[in-house]
C-alpha atoms as a PDB file:
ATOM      1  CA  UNK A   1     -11.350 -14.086  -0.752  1.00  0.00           C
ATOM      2  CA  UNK A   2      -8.250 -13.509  -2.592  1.00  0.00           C
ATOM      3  CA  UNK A   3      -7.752 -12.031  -6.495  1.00  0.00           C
ATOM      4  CA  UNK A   4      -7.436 -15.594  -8.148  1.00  0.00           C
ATOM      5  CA  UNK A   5     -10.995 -16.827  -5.980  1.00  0.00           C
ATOM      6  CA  UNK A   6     -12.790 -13.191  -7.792  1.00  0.00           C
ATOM      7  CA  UNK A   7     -11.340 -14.300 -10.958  1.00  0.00           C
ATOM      8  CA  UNK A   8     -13.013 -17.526 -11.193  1.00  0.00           C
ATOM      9  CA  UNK A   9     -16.354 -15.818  -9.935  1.00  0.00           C
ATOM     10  CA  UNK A  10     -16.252 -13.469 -13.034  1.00  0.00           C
ATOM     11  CA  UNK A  11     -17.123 -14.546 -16.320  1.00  0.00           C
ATOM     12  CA  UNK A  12     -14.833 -17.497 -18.528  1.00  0.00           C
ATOM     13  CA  UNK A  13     -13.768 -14.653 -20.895  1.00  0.00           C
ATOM     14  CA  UNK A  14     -12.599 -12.807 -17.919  1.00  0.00           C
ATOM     15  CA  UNK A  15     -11.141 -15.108 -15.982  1.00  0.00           C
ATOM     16  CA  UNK A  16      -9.099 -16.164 -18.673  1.00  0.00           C
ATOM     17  CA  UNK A  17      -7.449 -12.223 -19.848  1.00  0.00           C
ATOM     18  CA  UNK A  18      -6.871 -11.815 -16.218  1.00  0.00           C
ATOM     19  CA  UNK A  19      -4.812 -15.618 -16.756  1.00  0.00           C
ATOM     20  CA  UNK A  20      -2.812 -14.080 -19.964  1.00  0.00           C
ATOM     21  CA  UNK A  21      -2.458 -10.740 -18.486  1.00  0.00           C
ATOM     22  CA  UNK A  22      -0.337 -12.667 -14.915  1.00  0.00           C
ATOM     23  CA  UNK A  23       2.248 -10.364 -13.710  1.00  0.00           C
ATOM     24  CA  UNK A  24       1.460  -7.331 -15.485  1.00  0.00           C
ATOM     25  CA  UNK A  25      -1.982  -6.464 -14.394  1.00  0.00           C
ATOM     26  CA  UNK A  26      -1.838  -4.011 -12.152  1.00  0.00           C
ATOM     27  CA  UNK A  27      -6.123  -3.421 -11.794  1.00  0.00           C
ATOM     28  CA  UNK A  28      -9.334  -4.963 -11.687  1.00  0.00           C
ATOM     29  CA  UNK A  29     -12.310  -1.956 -12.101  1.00  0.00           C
ATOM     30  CA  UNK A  30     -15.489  -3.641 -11.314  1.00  0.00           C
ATOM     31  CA  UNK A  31     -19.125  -1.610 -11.768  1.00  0.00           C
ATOM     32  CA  UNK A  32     -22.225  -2.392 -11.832  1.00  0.00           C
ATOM     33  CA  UNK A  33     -23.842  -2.654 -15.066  1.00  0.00           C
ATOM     34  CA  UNK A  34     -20.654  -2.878 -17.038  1.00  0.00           C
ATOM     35  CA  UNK A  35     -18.404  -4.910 -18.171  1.00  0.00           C
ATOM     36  CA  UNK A  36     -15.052  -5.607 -16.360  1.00  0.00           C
ATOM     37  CA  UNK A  37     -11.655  -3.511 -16.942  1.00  0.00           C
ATOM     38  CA  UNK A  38      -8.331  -4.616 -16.646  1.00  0.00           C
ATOM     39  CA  UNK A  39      -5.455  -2.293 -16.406  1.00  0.00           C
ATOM     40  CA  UNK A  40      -1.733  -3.273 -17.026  1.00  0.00           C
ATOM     41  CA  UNK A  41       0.277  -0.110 -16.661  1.00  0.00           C
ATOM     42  CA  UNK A  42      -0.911   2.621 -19.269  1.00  0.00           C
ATOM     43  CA  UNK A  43      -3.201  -0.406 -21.100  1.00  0.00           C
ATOM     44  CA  UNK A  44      -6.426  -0.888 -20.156  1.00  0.00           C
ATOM     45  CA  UNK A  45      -9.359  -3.146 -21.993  1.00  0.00           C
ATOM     46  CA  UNK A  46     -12.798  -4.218 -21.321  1.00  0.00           C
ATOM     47  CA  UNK A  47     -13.368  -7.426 -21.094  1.00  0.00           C
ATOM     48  CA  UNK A  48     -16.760  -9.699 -20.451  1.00  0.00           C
ATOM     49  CA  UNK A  49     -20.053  -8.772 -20.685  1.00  0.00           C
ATOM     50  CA  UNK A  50     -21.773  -6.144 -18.268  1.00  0.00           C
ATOM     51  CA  UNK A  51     -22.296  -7.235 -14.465  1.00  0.00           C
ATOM     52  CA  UNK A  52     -25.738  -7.382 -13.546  1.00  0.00           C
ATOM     53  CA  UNK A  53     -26.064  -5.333 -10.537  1.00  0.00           C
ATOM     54  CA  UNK A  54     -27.097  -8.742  -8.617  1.00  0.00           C
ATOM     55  CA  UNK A  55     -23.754 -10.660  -9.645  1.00  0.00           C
ATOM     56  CA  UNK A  56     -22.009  -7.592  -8.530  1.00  0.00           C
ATOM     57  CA  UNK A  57     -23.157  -7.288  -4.765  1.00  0.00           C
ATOM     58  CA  UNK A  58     -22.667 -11.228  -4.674  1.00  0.00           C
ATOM     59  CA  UNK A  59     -19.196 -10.786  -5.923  1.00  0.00           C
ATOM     60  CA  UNK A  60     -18.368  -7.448  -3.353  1.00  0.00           C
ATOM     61  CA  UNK A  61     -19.939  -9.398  -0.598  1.00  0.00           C
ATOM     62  CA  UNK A  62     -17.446 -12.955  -1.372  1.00  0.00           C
ATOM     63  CA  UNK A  63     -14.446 -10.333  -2.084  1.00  0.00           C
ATOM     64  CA  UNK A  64     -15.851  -8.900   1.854  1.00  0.00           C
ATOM     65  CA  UNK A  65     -15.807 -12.642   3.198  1.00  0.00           C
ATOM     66  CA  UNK A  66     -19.844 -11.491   3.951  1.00  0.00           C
ATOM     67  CA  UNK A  67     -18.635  -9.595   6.682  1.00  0.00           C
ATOM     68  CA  UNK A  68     -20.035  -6.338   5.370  1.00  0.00           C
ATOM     69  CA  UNK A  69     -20.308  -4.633   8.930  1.00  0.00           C
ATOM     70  CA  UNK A  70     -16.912  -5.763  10.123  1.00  0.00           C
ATOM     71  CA  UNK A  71     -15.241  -3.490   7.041  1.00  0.00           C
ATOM     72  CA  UNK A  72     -17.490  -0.743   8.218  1.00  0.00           C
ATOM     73  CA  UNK A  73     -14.658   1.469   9.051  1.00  0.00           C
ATOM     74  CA  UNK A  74     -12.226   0.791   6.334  1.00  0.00           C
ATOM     75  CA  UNK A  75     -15.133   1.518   3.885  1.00  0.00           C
ATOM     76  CA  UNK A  76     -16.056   4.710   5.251  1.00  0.00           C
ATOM     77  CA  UNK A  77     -12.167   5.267   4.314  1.00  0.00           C
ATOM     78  CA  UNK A  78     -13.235   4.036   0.330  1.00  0.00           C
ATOM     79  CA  UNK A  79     -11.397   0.842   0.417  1.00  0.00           C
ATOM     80  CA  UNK A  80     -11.070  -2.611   2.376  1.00  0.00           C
ATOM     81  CA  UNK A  81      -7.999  -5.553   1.445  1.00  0.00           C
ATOM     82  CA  UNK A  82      -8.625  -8.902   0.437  1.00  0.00           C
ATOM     83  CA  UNK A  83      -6.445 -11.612   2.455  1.00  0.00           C
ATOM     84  CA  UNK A  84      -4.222 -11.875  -0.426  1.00  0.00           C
ATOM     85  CA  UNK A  85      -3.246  -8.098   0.418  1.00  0.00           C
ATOM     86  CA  UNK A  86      -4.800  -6.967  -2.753  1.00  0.00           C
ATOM     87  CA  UNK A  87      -6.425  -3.509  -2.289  1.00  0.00           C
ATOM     88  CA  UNK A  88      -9.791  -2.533  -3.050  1.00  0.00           C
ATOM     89  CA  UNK A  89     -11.387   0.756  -3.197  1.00  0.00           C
ATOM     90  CA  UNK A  90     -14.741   1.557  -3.403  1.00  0.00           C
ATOM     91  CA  UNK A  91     -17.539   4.223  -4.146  1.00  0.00           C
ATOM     92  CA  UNK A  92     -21.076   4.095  -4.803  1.00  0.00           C
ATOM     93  CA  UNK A  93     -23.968   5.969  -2.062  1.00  0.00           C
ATOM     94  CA  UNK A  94     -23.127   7.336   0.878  1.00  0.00           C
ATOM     95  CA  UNK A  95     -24.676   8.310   3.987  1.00  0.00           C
ATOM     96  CA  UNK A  96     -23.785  11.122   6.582  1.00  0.00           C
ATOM     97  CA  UNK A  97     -23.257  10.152  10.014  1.00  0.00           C
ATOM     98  CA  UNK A  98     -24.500  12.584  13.035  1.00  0.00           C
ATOM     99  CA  UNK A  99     -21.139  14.957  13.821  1.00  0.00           C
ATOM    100  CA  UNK A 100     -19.963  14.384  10.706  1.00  0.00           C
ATOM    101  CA  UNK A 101     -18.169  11.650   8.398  1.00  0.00           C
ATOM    102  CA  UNK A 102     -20.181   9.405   6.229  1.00  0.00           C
ATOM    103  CA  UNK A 103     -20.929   5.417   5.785  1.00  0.00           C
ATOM    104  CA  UNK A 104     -21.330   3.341   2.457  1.00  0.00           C
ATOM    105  CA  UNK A 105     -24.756   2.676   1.684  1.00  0.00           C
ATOM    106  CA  UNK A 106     -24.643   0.850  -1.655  1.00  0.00           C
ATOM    107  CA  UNK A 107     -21.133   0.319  -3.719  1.00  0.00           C
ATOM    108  CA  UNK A 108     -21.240   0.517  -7.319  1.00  0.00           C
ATOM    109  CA  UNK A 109     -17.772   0.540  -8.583  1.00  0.00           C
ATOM    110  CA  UNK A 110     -14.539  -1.399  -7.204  1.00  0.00           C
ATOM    111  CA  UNK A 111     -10.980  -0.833  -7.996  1.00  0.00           C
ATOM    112  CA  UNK A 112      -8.782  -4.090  -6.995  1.00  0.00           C
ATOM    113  CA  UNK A 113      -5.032  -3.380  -6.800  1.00  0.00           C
ATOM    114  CA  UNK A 114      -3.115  -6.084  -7.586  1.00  0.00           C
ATOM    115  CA  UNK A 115      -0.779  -7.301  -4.729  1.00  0.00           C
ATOM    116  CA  UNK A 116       2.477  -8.355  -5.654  1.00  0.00           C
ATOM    117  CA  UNK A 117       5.720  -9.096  -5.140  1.00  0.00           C
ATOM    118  CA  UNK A 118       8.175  -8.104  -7.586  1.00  0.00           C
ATOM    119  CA  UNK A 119      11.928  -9.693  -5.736  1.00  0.00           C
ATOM    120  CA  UNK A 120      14.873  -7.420  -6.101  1.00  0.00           C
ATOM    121  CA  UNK A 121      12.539  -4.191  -7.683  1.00  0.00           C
ATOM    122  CA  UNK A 122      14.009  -2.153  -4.165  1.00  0.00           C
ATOM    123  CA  UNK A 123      17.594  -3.178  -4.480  1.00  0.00           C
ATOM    124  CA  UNK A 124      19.280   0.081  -5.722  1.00  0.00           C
ATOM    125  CA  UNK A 125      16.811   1.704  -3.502  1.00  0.00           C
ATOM    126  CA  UNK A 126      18.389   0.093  -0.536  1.00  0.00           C
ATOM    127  CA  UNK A 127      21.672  -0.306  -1.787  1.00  0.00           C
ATOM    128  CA  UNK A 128      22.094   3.762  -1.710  1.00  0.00           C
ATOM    129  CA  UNK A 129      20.241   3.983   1.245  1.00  0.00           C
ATOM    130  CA  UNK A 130      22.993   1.644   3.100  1.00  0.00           C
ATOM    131  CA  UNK A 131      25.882   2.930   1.536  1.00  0.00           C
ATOM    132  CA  UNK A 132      25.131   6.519   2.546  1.00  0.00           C
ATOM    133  CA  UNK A 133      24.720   5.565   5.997  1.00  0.00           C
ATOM    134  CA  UNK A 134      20.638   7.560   5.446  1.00  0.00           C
ATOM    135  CA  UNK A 135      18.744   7.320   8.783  1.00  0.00           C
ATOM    136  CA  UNK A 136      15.369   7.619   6.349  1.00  0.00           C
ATOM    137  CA  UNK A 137      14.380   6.631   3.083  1.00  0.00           C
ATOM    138  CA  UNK A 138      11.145   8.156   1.610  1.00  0.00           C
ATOM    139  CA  UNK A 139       9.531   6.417  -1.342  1.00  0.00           C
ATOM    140  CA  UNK A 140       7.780   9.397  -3.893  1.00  0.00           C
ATOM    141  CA  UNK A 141       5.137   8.732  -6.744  1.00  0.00           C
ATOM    142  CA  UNK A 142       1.487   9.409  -7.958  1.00  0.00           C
ATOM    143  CA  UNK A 143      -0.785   6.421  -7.308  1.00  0.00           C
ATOM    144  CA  UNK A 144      -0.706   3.095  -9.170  1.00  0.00           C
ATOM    145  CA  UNK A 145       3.722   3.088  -9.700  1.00  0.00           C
ATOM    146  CA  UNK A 146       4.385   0.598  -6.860  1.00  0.00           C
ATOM    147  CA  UNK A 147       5.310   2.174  -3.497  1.00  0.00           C
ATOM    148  CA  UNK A 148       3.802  -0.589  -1.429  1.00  0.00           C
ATOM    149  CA  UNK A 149       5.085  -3.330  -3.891  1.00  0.00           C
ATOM    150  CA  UNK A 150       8.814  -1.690  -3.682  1.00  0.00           C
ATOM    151  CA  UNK A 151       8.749  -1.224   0.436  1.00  0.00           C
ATOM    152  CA  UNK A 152       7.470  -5.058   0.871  1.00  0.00           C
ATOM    153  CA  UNK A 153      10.642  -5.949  -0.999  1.00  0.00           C
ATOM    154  CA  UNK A 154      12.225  -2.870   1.098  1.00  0.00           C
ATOM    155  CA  UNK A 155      11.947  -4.893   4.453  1.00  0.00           C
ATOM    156  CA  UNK A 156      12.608  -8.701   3.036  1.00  0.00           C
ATOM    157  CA  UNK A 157      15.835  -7.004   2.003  1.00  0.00           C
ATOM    158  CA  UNK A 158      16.501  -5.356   4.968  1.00  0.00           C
ATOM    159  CA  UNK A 159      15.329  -8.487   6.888  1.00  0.00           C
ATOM    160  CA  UNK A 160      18.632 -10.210   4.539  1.00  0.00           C
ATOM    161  CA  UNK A 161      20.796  -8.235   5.887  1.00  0.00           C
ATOM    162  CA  UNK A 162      20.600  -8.786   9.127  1.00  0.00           C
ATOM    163  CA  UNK A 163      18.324  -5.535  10.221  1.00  0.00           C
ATOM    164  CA  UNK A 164      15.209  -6.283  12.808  1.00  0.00           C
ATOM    165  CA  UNK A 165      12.407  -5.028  10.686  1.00  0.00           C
ATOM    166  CA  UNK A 166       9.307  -3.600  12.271  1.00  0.00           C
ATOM    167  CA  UNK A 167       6.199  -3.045   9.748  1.00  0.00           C
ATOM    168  CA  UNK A 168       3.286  -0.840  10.193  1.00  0.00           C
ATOM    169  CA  UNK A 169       0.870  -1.991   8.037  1.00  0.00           C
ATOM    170  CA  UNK A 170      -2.271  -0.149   8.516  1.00  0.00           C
ATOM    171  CA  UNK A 171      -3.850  -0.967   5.406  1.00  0.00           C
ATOM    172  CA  UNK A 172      -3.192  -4.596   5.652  1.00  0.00           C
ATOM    173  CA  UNK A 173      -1.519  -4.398   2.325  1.00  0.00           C
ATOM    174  CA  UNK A 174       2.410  -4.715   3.006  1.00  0.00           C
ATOM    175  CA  UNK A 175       2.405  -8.008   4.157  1.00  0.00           C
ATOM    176  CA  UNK A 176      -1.364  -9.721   3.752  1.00  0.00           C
ATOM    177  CA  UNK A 177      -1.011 -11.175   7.346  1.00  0.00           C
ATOM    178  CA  UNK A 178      -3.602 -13.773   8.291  1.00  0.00           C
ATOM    179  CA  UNK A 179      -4.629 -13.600  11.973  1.00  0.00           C
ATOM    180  CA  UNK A 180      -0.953 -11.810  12.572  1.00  0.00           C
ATOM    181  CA  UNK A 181       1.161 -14.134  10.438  1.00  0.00           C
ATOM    182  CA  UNK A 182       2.051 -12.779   6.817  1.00  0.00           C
ATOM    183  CA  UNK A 183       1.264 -14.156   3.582  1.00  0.00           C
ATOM    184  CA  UNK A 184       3.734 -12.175   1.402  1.00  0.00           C
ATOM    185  CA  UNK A 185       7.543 -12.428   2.038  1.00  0.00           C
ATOM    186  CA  UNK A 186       8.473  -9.418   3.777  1.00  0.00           C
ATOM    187  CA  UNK A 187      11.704 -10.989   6.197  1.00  0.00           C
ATOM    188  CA  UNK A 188      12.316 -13.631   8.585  1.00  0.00           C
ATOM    189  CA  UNK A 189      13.283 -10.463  10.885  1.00  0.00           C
ATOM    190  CA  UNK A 190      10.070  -8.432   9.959  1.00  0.00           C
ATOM    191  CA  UNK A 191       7.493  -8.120  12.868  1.00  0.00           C
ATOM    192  CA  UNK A 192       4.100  -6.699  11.480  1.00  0.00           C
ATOM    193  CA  UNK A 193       1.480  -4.206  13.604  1.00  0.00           C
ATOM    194  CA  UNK A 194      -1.000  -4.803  10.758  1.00  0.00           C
ATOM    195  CA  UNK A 195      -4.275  -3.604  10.844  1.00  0.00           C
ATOM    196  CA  UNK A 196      -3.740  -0.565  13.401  1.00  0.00           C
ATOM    197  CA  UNK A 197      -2.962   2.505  12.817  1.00  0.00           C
ATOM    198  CA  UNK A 198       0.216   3.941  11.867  1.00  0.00           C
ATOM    199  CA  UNK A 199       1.081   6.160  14.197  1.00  0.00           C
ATOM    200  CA  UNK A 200       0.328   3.985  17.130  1.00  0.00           C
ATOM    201  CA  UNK A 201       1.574   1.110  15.571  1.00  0.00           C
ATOM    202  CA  UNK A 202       4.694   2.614  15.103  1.00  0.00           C
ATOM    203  CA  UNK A 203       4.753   3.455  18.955  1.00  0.00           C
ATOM    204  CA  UNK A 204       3.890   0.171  19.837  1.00  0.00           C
ATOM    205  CA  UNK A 205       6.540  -1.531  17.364  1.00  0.00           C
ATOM    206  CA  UNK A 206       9.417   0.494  18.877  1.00  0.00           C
ATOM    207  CA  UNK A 207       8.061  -0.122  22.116  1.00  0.00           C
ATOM    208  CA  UNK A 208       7.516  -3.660  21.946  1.00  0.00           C
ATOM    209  CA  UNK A 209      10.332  -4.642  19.377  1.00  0.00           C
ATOM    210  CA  UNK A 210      12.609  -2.455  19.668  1.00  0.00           C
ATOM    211  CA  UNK A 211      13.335  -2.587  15.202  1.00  0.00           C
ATOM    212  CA  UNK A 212      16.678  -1.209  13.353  1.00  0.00           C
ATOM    213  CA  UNK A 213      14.124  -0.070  11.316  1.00  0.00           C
ATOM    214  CA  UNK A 214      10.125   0.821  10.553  1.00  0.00           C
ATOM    215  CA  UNK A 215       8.557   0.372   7.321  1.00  0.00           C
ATOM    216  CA  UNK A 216       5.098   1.775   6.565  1.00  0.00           C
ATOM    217  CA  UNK A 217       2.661   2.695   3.729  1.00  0.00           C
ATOM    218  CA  UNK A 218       1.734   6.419   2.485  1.00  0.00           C
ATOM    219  CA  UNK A 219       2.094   9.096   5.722  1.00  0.00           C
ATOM    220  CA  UNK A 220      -0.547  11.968   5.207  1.00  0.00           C
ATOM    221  CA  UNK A 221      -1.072  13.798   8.256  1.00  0.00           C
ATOM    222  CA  UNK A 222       0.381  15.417  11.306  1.00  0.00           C
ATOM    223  CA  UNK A 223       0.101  12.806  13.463  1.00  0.00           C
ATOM    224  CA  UNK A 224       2.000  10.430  11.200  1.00  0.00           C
ATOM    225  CA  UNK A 225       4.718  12.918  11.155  1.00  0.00           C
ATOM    226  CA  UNK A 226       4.936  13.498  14.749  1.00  0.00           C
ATOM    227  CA  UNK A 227       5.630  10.205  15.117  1.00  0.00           C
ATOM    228  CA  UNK A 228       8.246   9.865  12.434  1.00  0.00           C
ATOM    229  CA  UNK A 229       9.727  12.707  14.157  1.00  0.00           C
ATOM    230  CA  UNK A 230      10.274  10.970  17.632  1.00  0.00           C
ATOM    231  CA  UNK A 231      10.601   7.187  15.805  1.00  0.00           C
ATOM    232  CA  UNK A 232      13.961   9.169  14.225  1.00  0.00           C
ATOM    233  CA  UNK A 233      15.057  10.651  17.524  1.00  0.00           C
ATOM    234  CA  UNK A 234      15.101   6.877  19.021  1.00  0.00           C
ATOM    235  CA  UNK A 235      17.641   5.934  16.117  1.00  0.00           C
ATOM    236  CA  UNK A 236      15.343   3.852  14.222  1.00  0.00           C
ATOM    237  CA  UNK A 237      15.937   4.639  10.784  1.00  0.00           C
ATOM    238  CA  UNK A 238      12.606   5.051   8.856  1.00  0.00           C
ATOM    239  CA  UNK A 239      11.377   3.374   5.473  1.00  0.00           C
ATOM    240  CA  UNK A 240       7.677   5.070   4.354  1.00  0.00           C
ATOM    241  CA  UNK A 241       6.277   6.071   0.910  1.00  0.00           C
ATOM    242  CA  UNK A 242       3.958   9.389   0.058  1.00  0.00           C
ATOM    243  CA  UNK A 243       1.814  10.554  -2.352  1.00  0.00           C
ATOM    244  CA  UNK A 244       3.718  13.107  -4.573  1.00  0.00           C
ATOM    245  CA  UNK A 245       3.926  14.063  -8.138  1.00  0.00           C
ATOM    246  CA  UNK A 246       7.983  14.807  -7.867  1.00  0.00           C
ATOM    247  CA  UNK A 247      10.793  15.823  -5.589  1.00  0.00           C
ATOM    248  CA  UNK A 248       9.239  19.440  -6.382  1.00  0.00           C
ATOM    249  CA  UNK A 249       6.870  18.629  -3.167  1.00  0.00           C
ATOM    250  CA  UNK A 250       9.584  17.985  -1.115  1.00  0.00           C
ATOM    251  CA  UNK A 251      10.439  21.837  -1.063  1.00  0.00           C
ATOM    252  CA  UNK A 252       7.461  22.747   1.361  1.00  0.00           C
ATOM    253  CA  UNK A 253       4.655  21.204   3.171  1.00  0.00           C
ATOM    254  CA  UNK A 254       5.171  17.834   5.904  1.00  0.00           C
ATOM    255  CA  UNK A 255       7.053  16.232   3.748  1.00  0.00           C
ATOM    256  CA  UNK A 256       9.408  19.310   3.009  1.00  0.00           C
ATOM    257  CA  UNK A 257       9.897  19.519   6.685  1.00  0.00           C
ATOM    258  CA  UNK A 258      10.463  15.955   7.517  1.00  0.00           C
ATOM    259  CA  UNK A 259      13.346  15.946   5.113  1.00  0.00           C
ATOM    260  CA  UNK A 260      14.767  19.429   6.636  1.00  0.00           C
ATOM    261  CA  UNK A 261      14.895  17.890  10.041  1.00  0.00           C
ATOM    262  CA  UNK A 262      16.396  15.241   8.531  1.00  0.00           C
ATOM    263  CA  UNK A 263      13.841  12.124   9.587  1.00  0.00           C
ATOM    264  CA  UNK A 264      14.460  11.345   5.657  1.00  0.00           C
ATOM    265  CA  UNK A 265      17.946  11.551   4.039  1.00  0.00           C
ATOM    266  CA  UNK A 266      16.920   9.943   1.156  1.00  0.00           C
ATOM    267  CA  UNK A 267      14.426  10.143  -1.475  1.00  0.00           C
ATOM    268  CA  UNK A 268      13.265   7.784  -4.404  1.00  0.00           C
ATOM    269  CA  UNK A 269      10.672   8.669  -6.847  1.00  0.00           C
ATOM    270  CA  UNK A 270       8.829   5.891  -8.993  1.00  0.00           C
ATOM    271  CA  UNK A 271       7.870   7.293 -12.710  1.00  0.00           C
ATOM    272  CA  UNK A 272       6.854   5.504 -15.494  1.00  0.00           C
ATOM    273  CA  UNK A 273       6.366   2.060 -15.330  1.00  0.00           C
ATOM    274  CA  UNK A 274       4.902   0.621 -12.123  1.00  0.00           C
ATOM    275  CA  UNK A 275       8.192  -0.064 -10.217  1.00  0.00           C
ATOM    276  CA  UNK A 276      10.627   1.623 -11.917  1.00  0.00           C
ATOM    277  CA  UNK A 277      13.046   4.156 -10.624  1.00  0.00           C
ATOM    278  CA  UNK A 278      13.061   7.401 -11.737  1.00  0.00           C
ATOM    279  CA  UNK A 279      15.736   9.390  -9.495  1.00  0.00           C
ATOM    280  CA  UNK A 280      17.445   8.762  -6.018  1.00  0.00           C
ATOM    281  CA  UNK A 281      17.911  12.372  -4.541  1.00  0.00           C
ATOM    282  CA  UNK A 282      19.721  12.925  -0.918  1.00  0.00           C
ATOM    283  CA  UNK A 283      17.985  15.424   1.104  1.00  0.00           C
ATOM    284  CA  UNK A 284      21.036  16.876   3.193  1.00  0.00           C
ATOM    285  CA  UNK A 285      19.173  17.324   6.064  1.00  0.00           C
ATOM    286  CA  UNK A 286      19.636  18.601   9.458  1.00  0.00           C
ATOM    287  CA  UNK A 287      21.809  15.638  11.134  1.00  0.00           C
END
């Protein structure tokens, strides 16, 4: 099910802000026994009146294609992506698995991120990043500013100019593939690993496709940055986004060291509107 297929779903009033709202929504916060929210930016309004609990599982269970058990994973992560790429999170009653970790019992509140794409929003981005020759360009900003909507438009560029583009796309989000092929324009020379992983799929890309250059979605943990680490070595220059407040957090920490070493040359941090550039920083790291 895709955002536009939910939309009709919901309530006439509903349906029809979401219609006005177009481009510039940036949420859909659905709960159970409320009425719907829609976020654009810093605005937010309700909308509708309350969801029965009832009409709520029907809707989570179409915006699931009824496949509850085949998102079992993803939702013990707090999300799972619609085929349109849009992102949903999730939260609601949990249960804890034997040796630890925990499963979704019942959802009662869902947070779609709009998928978009937003042509040209990366071009300084990847403008600098060319012109000072950067082997890596990492992509800073709280949640909700666009990182994944500015590295989708990241690799179509890249793709433009002639670069073989491989994309890790874990969450499914980058490029909304269908049974491997995408639905969102992210190059004619983009190959996607979607679905897997980043780590391996970053192996496997570099294996397989031998890319001028990775893109992938929010790195996190060690593993990730081993792997950016020897990705780097191989001379495939790198293209990922991370959760950070400011380039204050690149003093310390992974991503401190990942810029030291020099797997990242380059930093961009998103403030203020979703999308927009705040400051381009070069990272002088180790060659």
């Amino acid at each position: 099910m895709s955002l536009r297929e939910v939309a009709k779903l919901l309530p006439a009033e509903v349906s029809a802000q979401i219609e006005r709202e177009g481009g510039a929504l940036t949420e859909v916060r659905l709960r159970a026994g409320r009425p719907v929210q829609l976020v654009s930016g810093r605005r937010d309004c309700f909308c509708g009146e309350a969801i029965a609990p009832e009409r709520f599982r029907r809707l989570l269970g179409g915006m699931m294609e009824h496949s509850y058990y085949a998102r079992e994973e993803e939702l013990a992560q707090g999300f799972f992506t619609m085929r349109d790429g849009c992102r949903v999170g999730v939260c609601g009653a949990y249960i804890l698995r034997p040796g630890g970790g925990c499963s979704m019992r019942a959802i009662g509140s869902a947070c779609i991120r709009v998928a978009r794409e937003v042509r040209g929003c990366a071009e300084e981005a990847i403008a600098q990043m060319l012109a000072a020759d950067a082997r890596g360009m990492l992509l800073l900003s709280r949640p909700g500013l666009g990182k994944t909507t500015m590295l989708r438009d990241a690799a179509r560029l890249l793709s433009e100019r002639g670069f073989s583009v491989g994309i890790a796309d874990e969450r499914h989000e980058l490029a909304a593939c269908m049974d491997g092929v995408p639905t969102l324009d992210v190059g004619a020379r983009s190959d996607v690993a979607d679905g897997c992983p980043k780590s391996l799929a970053m192996e496997r890309l570099v294996r397989s496709m031998a890319p001028d250059v990775i893109v992938t979605d929010e790195i996190g943990n060690a593993r990730d940055a081993q792997v950016l680490r020897e990705t780097a070595r191989r001379g495939v220059r790198l293209v990922a986004s991370a959760h950070a407040s400011g380039f204050g957090d690149l003093r310390g920490g992974m991503l401190g060291a990942l810029a030291k070493e020099g797997v990242f040359s380059i930093a961009v941090l998103l403030d203020g509107a979703p999308g927009q550039i705040a400051g381009i920083r070069s990272l002088g790291g180790a060659a």
